[in-house]
Protein backbone atom coordinates (compact mmCIF):
# COMPACT_ATOMS: atom_id res chain seq x y z
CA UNK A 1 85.76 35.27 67.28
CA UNK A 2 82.41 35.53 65.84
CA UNK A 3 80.79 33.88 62.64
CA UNK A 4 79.95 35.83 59.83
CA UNK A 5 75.92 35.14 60.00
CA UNK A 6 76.15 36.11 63.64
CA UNK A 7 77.46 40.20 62.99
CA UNK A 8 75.00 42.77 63.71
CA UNK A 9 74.89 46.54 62.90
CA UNK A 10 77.00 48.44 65.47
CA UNK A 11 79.55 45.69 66.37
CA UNK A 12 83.24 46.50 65.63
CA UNK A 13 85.42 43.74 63.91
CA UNK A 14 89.11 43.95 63.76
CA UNK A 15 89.99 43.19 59.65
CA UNK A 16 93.33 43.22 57.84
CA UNK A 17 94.84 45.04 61.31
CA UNK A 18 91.93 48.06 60.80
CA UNK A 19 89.12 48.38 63.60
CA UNK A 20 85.82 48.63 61.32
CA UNK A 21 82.17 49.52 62.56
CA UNK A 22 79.31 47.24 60.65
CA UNK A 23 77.26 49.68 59.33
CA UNK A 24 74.67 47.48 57.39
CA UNK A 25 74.48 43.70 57.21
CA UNK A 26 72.52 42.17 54.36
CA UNK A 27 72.16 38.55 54.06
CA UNK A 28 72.17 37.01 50.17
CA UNK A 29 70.64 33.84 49.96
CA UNK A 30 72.07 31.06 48.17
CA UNK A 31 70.53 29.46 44.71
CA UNK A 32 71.54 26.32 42.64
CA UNK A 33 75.48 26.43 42.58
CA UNK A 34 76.20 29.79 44.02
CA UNK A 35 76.48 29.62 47.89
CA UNK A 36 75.08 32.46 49.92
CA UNK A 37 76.75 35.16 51.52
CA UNK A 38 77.21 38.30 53.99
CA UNK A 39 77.66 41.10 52.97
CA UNK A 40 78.91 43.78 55.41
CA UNK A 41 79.02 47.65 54.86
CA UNK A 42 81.72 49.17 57.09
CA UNK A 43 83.26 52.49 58.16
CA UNK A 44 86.83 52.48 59.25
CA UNK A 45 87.23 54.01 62.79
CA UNK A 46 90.27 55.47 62.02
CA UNK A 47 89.98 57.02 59.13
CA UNK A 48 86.25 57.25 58.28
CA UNK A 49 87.06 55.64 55.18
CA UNK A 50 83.78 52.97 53.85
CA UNK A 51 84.23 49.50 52.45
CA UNK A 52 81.76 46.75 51.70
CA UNK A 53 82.97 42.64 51.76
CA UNK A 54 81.86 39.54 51.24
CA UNK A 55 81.80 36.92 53.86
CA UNK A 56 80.72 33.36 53.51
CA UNK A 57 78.31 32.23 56.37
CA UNK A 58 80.51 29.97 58.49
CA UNK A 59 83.56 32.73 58.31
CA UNK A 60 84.94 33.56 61.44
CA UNK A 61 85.92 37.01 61.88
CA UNK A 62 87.06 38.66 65.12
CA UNK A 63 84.76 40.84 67.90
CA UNK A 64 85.88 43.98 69.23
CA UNK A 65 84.11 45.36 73.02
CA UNK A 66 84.12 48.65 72.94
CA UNK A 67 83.34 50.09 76.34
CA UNK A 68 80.34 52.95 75.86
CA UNK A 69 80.45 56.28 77.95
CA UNK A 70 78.07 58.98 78.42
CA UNK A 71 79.74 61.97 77.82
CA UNK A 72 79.10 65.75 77.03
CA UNK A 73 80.55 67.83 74.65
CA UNK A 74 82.79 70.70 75.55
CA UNK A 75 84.60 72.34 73.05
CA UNK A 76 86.89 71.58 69.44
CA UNK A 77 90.24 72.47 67.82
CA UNK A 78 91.50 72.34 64.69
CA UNK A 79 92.15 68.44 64.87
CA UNK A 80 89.58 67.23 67.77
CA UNK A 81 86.80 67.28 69.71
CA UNK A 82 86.66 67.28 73.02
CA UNK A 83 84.18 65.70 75.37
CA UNK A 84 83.98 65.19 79.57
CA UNK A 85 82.94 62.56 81.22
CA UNK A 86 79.48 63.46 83.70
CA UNK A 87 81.07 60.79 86.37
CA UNK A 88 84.75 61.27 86.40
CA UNK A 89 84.94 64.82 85.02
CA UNK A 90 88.33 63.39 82.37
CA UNK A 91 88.29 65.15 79.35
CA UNK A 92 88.69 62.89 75.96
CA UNK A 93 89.34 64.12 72.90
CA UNK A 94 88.16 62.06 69.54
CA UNK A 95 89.23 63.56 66.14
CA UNK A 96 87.12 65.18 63.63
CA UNK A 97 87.10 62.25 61.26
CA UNK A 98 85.86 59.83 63.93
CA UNK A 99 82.73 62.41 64.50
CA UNK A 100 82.41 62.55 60.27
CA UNK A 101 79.21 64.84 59.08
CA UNK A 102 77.45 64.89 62.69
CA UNK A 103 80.43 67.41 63.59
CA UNK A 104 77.44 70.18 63.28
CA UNK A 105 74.89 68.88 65.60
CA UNK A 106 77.45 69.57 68.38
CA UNK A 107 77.07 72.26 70.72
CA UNK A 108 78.20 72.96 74.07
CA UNK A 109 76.56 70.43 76.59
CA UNK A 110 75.13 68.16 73.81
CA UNK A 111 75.69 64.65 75.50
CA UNK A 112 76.53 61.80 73.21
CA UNK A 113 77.68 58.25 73.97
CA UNK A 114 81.56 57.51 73.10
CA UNK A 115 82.70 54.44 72.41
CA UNK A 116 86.39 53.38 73.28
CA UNK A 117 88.49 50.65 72.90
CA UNK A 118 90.69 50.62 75.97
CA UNK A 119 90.89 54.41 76.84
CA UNK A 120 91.23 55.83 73.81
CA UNK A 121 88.13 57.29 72.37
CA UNK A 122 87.11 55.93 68.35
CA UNK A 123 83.53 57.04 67.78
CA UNK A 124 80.57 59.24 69.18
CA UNK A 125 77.32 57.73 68.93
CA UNK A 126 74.76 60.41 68.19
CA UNK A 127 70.47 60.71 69.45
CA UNK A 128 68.67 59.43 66.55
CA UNK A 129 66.98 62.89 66.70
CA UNK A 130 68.37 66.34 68.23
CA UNK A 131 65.94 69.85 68.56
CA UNK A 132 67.84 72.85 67.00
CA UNK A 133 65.66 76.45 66.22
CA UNK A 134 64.86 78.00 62.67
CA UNK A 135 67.62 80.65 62.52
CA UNK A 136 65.69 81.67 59.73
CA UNK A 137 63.01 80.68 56.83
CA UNK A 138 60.72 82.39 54.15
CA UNK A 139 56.72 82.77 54.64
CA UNK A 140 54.47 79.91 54.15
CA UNK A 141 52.62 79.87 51.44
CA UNK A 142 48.45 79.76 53.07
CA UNK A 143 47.02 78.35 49.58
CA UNK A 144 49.87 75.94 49.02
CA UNK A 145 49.77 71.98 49.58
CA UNK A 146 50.68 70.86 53.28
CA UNK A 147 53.23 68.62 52.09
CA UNK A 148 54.78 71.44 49.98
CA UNK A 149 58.04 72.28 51.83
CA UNK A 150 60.19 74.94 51.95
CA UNK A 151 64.02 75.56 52.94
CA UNK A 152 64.98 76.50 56.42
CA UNK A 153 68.53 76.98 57.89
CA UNK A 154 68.98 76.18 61.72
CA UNK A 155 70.72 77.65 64.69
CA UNK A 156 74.10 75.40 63.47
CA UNK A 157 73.86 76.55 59.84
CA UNK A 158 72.48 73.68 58.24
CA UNK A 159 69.66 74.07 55.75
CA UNK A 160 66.83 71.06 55.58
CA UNK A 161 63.42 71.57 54.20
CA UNK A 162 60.56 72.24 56.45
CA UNK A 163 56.29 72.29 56.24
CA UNK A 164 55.29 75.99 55.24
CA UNK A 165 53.64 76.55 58.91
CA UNK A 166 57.29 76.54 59.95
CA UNK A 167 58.55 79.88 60.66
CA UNK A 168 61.47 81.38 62.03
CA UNK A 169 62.54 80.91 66.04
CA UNK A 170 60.41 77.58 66.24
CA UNK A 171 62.35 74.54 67.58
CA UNK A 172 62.24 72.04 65.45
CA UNK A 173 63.57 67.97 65.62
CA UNK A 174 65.71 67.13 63.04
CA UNK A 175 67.12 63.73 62.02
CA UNK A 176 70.72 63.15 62.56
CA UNK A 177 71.60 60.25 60.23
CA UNK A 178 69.84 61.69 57.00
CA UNK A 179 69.23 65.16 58.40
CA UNK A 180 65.82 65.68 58.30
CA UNK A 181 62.51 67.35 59.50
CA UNK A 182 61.00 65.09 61.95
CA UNK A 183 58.50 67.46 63.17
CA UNK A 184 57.78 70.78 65.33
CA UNK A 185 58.50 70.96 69.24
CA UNK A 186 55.62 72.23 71.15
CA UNK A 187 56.90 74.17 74.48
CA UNK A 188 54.57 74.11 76.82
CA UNK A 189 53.82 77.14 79.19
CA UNK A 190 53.45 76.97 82.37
């Protein structure tokens, strides 16, 4: 068990029989006659589904391990994804709703970390950033602004919005939580 003003982002709480991840934590201070609280945003590990609640400071709720794996991603089906273990070589399979949007940042030997609570496998834990290539974008425009951007879609098919020196076949960094330009990847020649 673990008190409500002690829950961090990225622990998992068992709630009403669901396993939960804590998302967000915000902390409401207390004035005059209303008492403070904690507020906790959540994602079901099940079945992806949100919810937010209300927890008063001295609440107790209850702690979930969950054991973390490196692991690399192999291939998916219609219902799951499937992803090997670099030590043992076992192959684990977590299902689509568990992966949510990141489902198109994986390609074949992306590694990830997989969380699981006893063997079975609840949640992949992207980078914070992943490189993909421009698949394809328009010309810059030379007498524009340089924080005028312009759409590009990637090697995986999704379209963010790039810098106009951006052009197609460049490698680019991309955010995977709000999907985003982070910023061009310089190769460097040997």
């Amino acid at each position: 068990m673990i008190l409500a003003s002690e829950i961090k982002e990225g622990n998992a709480i068992q709630l009403d029989g669901k396993l939960y991840k804590v998302l967000e934590v915000v902390h409401h201070a207390g004035s005059g006659q209303m008492h403070g609280f904690i507020e906790l945003k959540m994602k079901d590990l099940l079945f992806g589904h949100f919810a937010d609640r209300r927890f008063k400071h001295m609440d107790k709720l209850e702690n979930v391990e969950l054991a973390k794996r490196q692991m690399e991603y192999i291939y998916s089906d219609s219902d799951s994804h499937y992803f090997m273990d670099t030590e043992s070589f076992n192959q684990i399979g977590v299902s689509r709703s568990a992966v949510g949007l990141s489902e198109k940042f994986l390609r074949e030997g992306t590694k990830v970390t997989v969380e699981l609570l006893g063997e079975e496998a609840v949640t992949v834990l992207f980078p914070k950033a992943i490189e993909l290539k421009v698949a394809s974008t328009g010309p810059g425009i030379h007498d524009g602004q340089d924080n005028t951007m312009k759409p590009a879609t990637l090697e995986n098919g999704t379209e963010i919005q790039v810098p106009q020196f951006i052009s197609t076949g460049d490698i680019v960094r991309v955010d995977t939580e709000k999907i985003k330009y982070i910023e061009r990847v310089i190769s460097k020649k040997i």
